[in-house]
PDB file of N, CA and C in Angstrom:
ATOM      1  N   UNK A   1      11.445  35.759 -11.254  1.00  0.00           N
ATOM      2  CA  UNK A   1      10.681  35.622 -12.468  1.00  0.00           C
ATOM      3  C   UNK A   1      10.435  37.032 -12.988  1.00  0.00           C
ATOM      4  N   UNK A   2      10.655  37.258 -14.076  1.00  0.00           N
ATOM      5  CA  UNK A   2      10.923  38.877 -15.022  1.00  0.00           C
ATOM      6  C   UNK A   2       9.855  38.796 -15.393  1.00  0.00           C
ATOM      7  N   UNK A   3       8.562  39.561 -16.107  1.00  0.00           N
ATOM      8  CA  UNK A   3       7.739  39.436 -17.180  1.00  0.00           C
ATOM      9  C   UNK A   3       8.206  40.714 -17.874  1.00  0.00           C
ATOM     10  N   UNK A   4       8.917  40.251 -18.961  1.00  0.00           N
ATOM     11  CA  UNK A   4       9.328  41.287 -20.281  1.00  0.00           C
ATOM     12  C   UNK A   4       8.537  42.027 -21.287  1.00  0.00           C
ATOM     13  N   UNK A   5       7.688  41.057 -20.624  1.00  0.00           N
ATOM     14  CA  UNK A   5       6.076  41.813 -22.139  1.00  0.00           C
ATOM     15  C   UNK A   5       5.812  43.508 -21.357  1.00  0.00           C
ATOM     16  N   UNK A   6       4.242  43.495 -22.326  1.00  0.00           N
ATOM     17  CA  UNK A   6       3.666  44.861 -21.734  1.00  0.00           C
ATOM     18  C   UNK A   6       2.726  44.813 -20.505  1.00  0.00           C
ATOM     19  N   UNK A   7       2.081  43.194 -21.228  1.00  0.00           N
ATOM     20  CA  UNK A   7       0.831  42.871 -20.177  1.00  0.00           C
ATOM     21  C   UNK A   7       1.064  41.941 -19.247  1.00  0.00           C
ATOM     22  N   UNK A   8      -0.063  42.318 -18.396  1.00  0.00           N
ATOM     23  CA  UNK A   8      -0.035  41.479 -16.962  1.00  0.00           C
ATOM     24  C   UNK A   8      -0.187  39.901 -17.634  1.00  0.00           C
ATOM     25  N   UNK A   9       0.470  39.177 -16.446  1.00  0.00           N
ATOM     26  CA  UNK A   9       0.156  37.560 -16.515  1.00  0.00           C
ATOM     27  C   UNK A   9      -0.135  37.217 -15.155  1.00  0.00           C
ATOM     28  N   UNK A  10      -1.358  35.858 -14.942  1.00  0.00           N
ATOM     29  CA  UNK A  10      -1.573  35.374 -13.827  1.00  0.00           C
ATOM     30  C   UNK A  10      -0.769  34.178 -13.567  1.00  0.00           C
ATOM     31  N   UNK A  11       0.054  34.563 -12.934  1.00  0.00           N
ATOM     32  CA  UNK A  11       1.085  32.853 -12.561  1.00  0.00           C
ATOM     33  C   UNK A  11       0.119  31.600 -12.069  1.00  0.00           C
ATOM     34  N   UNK A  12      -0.882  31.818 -11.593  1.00  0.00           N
ATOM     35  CA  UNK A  12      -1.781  30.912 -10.760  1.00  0.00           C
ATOM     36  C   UNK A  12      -2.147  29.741 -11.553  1.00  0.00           C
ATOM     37  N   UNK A  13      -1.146  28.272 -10.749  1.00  0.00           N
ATOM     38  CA  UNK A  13      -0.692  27.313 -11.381  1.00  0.00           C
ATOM     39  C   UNK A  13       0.285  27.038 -12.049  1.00  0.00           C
ATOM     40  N   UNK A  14       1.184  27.737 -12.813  1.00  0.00           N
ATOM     41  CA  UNK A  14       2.306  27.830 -12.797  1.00  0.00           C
ATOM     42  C   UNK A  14       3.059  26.957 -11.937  1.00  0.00           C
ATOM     43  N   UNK A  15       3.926  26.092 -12.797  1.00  0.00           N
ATOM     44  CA  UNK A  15       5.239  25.763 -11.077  1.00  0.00           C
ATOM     45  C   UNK A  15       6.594  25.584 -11.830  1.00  0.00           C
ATOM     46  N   UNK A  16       7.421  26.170 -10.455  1.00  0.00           N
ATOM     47  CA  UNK A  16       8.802  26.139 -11.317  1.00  0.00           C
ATOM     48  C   UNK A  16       9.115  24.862 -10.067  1.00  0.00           C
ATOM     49  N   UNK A  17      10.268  24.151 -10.999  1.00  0.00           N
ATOM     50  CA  UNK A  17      10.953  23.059 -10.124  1.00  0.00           C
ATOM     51  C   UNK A  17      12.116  22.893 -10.567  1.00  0.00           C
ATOM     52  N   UNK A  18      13.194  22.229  -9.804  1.00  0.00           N
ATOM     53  CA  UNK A  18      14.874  22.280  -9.791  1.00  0.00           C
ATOM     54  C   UNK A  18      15.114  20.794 -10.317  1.00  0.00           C
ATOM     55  N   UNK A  19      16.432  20.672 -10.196  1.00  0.00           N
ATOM     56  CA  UNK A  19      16.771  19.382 -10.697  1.00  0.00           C
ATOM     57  C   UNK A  19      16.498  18.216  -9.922  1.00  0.00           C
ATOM     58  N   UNK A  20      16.188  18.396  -8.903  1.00  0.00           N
ATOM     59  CA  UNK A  20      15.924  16.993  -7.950  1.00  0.00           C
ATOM     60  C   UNK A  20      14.322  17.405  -8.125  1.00  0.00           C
ATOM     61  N   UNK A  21      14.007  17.759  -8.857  1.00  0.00           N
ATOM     62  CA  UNK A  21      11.730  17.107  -8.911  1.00  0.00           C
ATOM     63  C   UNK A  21      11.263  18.304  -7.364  1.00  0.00           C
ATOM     64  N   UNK A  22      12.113  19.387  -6.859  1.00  0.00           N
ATOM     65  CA  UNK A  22      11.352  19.668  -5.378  1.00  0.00           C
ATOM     66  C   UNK A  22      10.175  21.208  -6.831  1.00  0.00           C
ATOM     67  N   UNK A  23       9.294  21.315  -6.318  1.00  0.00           N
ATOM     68  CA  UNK A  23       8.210  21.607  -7.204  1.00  0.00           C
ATOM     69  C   UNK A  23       7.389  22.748  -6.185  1.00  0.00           C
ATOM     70  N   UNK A  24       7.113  24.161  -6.680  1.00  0.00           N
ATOM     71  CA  UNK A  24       6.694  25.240  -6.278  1.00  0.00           C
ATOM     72  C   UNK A  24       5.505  25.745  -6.902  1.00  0.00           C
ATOM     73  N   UNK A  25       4.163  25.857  -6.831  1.00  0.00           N
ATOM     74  CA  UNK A  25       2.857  25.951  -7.933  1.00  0.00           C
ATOM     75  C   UNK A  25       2.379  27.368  -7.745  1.00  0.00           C
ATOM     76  N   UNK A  26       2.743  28.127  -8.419  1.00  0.00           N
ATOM     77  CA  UNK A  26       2.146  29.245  -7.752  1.00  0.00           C
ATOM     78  C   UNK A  26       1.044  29.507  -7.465  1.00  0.00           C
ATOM     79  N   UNK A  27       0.116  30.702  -6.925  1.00  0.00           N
ATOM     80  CA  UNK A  27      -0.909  30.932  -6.206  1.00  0.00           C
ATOM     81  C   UNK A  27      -1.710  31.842  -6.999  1.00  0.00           C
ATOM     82  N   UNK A  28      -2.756  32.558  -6.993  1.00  0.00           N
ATOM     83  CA  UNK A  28      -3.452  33.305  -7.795  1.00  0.00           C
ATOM     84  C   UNK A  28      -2.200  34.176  -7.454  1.00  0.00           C
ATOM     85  N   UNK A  29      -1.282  34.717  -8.606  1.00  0.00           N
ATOM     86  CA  UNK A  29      -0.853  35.697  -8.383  1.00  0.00           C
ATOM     87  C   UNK A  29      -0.383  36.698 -10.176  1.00  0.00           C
ATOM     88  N   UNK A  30      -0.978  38.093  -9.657  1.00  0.00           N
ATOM     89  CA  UNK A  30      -0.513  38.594 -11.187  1.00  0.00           C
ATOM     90  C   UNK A  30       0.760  39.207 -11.170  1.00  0.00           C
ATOM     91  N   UNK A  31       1.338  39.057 -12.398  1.00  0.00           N
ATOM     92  CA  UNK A  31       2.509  39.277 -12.606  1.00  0.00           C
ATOM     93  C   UNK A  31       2.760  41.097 -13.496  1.00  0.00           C
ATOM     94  N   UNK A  32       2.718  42.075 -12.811  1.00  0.00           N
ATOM     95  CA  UNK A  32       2.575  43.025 -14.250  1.00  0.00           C
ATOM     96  C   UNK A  32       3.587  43.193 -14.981  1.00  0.00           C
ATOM     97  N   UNK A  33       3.290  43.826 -16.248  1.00  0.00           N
ATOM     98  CA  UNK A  33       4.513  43.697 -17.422  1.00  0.00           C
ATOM     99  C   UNK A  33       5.641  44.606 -16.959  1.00  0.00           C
ATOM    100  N   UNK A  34       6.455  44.466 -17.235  1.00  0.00           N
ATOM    101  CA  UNK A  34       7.994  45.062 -16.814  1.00  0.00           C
ATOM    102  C   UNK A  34       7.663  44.732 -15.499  1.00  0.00           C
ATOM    103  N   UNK A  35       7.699  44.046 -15.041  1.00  0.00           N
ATOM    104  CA  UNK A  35       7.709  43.882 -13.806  1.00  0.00           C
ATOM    105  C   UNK A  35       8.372  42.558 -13.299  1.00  0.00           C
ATOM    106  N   UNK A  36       9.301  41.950 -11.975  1.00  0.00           N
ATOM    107  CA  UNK A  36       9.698  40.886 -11.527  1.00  0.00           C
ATOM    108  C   UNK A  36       9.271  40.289  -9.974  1.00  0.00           C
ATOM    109  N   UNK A  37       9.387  39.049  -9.919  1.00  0.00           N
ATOM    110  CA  UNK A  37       8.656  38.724  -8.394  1.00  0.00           C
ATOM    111  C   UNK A  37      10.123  37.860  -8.090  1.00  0.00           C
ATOM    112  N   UNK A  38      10.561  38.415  -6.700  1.00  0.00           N
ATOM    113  CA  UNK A  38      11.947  36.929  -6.648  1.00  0.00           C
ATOM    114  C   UNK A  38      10.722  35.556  -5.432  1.00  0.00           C
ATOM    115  N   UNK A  39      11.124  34.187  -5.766  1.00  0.00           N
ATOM    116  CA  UNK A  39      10.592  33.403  -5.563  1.00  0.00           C
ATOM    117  C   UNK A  39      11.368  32.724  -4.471  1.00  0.00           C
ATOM    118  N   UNK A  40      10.956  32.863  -3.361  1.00  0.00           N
ATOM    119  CA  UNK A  40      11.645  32.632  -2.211  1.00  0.00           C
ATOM    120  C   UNK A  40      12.101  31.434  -1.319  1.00  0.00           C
ATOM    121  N   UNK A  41      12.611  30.161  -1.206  1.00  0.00           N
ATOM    122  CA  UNK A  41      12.332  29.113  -0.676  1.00  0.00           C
ATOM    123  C   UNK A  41      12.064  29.224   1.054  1.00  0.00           C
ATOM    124  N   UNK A  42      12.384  29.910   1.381  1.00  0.00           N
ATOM    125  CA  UNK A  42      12.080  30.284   2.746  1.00  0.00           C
ATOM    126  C   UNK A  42      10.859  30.117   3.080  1.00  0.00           C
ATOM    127  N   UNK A  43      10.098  31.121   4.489  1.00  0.00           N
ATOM    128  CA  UNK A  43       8.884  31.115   4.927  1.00  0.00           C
ATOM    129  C   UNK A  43       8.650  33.067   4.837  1.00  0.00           C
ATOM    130  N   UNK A  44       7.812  33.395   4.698  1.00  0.00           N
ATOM    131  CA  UNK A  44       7.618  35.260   4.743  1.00  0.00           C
ATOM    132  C   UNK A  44       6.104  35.451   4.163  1.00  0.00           C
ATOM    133  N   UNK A  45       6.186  36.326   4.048  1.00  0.00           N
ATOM    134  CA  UNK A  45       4.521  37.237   3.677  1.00  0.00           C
ATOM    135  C   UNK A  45       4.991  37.540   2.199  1.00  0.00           C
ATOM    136  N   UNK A  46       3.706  36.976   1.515  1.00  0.00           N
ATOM    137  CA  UNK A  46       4.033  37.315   0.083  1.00  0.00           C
ATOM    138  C   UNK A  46       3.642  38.658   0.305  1.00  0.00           C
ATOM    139  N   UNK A  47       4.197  39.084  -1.025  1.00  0.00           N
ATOM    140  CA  UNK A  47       4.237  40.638  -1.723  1.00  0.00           C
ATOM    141  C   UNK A  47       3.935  40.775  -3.136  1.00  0.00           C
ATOM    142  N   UNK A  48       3.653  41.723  -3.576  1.00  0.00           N
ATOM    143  CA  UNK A  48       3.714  41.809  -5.313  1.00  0.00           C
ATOM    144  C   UNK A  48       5.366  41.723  -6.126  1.00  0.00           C
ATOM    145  N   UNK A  49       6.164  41.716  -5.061  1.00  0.00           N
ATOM    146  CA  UNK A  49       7.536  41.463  -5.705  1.00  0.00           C
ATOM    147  C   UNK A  49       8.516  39.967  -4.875  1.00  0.00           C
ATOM    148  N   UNK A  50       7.904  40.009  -3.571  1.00  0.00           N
ATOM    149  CA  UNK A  50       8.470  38.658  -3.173  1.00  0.00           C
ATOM    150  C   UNK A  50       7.218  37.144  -3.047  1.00  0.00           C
ATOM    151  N   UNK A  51       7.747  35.953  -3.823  1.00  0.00           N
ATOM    152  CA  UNK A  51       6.764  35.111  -2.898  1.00  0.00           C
ATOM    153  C   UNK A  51       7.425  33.986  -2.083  1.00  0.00           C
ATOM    154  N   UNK A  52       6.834  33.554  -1.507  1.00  0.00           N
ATOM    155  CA  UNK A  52       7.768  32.484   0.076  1.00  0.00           C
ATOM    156  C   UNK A  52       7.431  31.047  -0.593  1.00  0.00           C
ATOM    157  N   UNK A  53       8.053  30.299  -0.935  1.00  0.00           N
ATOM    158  CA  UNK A  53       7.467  28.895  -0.702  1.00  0.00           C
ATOM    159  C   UNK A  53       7.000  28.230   0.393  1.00  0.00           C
ATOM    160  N   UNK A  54       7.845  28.528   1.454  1.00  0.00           N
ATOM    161  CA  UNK A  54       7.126  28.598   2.871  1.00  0.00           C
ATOM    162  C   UNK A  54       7.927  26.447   3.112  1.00  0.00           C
ATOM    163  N   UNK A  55       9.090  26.259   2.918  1.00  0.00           N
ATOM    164  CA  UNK A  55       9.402  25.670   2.977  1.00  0.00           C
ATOM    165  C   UNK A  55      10.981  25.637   4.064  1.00  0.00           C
ATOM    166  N   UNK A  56      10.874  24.613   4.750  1.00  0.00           N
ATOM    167  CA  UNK A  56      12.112  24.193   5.669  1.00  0.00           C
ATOM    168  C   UNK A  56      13.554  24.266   6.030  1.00  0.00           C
ATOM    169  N   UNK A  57      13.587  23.789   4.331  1.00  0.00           N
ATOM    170  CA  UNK A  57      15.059  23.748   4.049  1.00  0.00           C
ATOM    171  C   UNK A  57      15.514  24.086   2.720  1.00  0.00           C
ATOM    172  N   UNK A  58      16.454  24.534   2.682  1.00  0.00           N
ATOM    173  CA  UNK A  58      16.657  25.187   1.437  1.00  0.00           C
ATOM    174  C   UNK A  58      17.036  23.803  -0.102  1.00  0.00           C
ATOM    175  N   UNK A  59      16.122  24.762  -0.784  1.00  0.00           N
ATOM    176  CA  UNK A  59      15.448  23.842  -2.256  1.00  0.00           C
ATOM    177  C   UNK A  59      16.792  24.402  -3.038  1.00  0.00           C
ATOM    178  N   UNK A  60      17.146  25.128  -3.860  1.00  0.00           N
ATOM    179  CA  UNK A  60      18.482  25.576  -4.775  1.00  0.00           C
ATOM    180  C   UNK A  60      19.868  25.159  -4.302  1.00  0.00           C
ATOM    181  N   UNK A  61      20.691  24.775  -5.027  1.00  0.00           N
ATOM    182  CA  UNK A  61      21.890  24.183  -5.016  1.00  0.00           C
ATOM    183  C   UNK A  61      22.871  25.102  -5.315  1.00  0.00           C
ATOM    184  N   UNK A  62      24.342  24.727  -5.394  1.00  0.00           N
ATOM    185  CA  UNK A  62      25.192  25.682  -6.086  1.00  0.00           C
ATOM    186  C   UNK A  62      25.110  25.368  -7.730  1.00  0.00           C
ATOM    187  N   UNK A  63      24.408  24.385  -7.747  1.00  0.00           N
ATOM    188  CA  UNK A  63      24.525  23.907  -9.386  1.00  0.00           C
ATOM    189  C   UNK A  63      22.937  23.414  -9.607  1.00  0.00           C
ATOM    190  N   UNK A  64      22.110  23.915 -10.504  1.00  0.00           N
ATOM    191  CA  UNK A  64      21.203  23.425 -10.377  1.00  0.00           C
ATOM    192  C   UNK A  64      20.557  24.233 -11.391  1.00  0.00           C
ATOM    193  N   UNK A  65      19.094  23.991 -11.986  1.00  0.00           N
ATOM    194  CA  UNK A  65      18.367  24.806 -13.099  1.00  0.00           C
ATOM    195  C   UNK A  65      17.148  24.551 -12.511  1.00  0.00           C
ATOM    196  N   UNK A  66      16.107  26.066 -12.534  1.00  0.00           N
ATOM    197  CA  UNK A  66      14.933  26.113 -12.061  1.00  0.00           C
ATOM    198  C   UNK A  66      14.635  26.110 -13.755  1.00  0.00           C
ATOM    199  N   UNK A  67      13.034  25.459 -13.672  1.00  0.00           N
ATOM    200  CA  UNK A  67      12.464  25.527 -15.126  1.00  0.00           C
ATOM    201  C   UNK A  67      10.615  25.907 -14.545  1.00  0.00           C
ATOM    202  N   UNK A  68      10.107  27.214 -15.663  1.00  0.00           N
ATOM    203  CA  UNK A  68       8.984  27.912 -15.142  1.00  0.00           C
ATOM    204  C   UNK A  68       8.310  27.033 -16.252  1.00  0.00           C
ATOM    205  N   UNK A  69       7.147  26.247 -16.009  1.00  0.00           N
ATOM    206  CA  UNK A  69       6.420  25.474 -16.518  1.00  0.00           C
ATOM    207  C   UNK A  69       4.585  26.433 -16.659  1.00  0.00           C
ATOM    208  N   UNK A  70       4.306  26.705 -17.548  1.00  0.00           N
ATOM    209  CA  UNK A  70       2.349  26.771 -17.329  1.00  0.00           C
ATOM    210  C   UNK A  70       1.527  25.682 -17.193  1.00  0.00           C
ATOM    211  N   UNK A  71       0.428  26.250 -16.783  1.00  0.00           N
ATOM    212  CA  UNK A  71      -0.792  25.256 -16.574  1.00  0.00           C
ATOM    213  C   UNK A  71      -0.974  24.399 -17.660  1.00  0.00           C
ATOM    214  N   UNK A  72      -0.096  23.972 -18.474  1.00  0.00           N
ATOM    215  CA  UNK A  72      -0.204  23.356 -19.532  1.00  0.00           C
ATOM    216  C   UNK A  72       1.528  21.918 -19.308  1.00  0.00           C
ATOM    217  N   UNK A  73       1.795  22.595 -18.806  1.00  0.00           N
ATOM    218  CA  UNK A  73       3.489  21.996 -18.411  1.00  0.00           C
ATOM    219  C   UNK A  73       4.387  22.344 -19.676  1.00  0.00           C
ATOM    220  N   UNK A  74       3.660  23.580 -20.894  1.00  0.00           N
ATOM    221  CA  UNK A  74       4.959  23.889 -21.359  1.00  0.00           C
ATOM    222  C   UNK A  74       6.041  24.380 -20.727  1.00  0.00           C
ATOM    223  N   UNK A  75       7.210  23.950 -21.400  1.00  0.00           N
ATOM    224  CA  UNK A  75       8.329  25.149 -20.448  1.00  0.00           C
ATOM    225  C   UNK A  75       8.624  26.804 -21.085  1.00  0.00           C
ATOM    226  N   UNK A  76       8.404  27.796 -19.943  1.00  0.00           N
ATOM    227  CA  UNK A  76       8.223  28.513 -20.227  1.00  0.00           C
ATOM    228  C   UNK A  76       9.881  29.262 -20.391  1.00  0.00           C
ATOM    229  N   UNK A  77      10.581  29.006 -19.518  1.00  0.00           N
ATOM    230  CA  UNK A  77      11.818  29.381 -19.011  1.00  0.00           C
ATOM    231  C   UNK A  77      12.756  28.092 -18.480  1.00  0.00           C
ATOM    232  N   UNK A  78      14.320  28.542 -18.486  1.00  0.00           N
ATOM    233  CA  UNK A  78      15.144  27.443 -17.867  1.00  0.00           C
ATOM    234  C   UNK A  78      16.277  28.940 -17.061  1.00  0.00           C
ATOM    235  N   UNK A  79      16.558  28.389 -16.331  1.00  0.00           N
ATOM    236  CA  UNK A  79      17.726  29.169 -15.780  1.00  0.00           C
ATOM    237  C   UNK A  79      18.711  28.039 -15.459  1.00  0.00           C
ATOM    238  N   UNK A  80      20.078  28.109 -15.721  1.00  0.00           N
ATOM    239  CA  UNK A  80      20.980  27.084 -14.938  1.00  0.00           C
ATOM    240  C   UNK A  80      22.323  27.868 -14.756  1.00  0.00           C
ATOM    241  N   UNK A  81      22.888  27.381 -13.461  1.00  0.00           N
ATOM    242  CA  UNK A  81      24.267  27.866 -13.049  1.00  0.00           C
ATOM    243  C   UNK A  81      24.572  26.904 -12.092  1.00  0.00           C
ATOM    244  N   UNK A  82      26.119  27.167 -12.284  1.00  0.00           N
ATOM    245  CA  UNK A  82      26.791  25.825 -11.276  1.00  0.00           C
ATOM    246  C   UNK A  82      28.048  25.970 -11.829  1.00  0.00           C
ATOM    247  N   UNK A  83      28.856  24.969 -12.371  1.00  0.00           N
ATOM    248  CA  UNK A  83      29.971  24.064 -13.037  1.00  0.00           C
ATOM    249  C   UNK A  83      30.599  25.111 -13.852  1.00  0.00           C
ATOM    250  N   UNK A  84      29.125  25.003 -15.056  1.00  0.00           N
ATOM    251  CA  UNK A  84      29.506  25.426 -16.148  1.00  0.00           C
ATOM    252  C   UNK A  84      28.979  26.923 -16.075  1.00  0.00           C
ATOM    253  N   UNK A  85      28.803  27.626 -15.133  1.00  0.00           N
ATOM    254  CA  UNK A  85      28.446  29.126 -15.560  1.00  0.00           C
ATOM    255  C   UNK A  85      26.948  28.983 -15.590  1.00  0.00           C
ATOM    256  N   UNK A  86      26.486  30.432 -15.945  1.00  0.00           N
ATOM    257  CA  UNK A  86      25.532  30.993 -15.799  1.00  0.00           C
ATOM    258  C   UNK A  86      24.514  31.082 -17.635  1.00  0.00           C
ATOM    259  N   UNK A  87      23.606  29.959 -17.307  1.00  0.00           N
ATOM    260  CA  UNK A  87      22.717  30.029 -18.577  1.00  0.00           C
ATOM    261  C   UNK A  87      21.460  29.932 -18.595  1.00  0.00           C
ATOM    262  N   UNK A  88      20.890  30.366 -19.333  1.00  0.00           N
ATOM    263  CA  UNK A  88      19.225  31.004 -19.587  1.00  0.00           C
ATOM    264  C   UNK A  88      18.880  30.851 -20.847  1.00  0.00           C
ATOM    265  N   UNK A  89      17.848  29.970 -20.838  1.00  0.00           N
ATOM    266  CA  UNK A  89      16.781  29.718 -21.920  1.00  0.00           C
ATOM    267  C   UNK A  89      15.307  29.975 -22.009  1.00  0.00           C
ATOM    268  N   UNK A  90      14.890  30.528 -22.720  1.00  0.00           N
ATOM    269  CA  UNK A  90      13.947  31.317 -22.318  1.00  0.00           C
ATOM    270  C   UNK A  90      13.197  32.086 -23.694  1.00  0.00           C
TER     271      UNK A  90
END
């Protein structure tokens, strides 16, 4: 997750989820501007640049689109790759 602006954002509540409904909410966490966090399906110690879902088995596909939703369930972002290549809406 990139934040392109200037200013900080609090992801807390936030959730991104894939094409099969598996669903990630984030945690109080701030995001600062120019700044990126990679979102991890694994288990680890969050960081200000990594966070863990802290999950079993792996959630992402070879084909699949994560979509970053707010506390509101607009969509904020789409990412998709697979088949057809590599696309971003956003």
């Amino acid at each position: 997750i990139k934040n392109t602006g200037r200013g900080s954002v609090n992801l807390r509540g936030y959730t991104l989820t894939d094409q099969q409904g598996n669903r990630y909410r984030f945690p109080d966490f701030r995001l600062e501007g120019r700044s990126a966090v990679k979102v991890h399906t694994g288990q680890g110690r969050d960081t200000r640049h990594d966070l863990y879902q802290d999950r079993n088995r792996q959630v992402w596909n070879d084909r699949d689109t994560a979509t970053l939703r707010d506390t509101r369930g607009n969509v904020v972002d789409t990412e998709s790759w697979g088949r057809r290549g590599h696309q971003h809406r956003g």
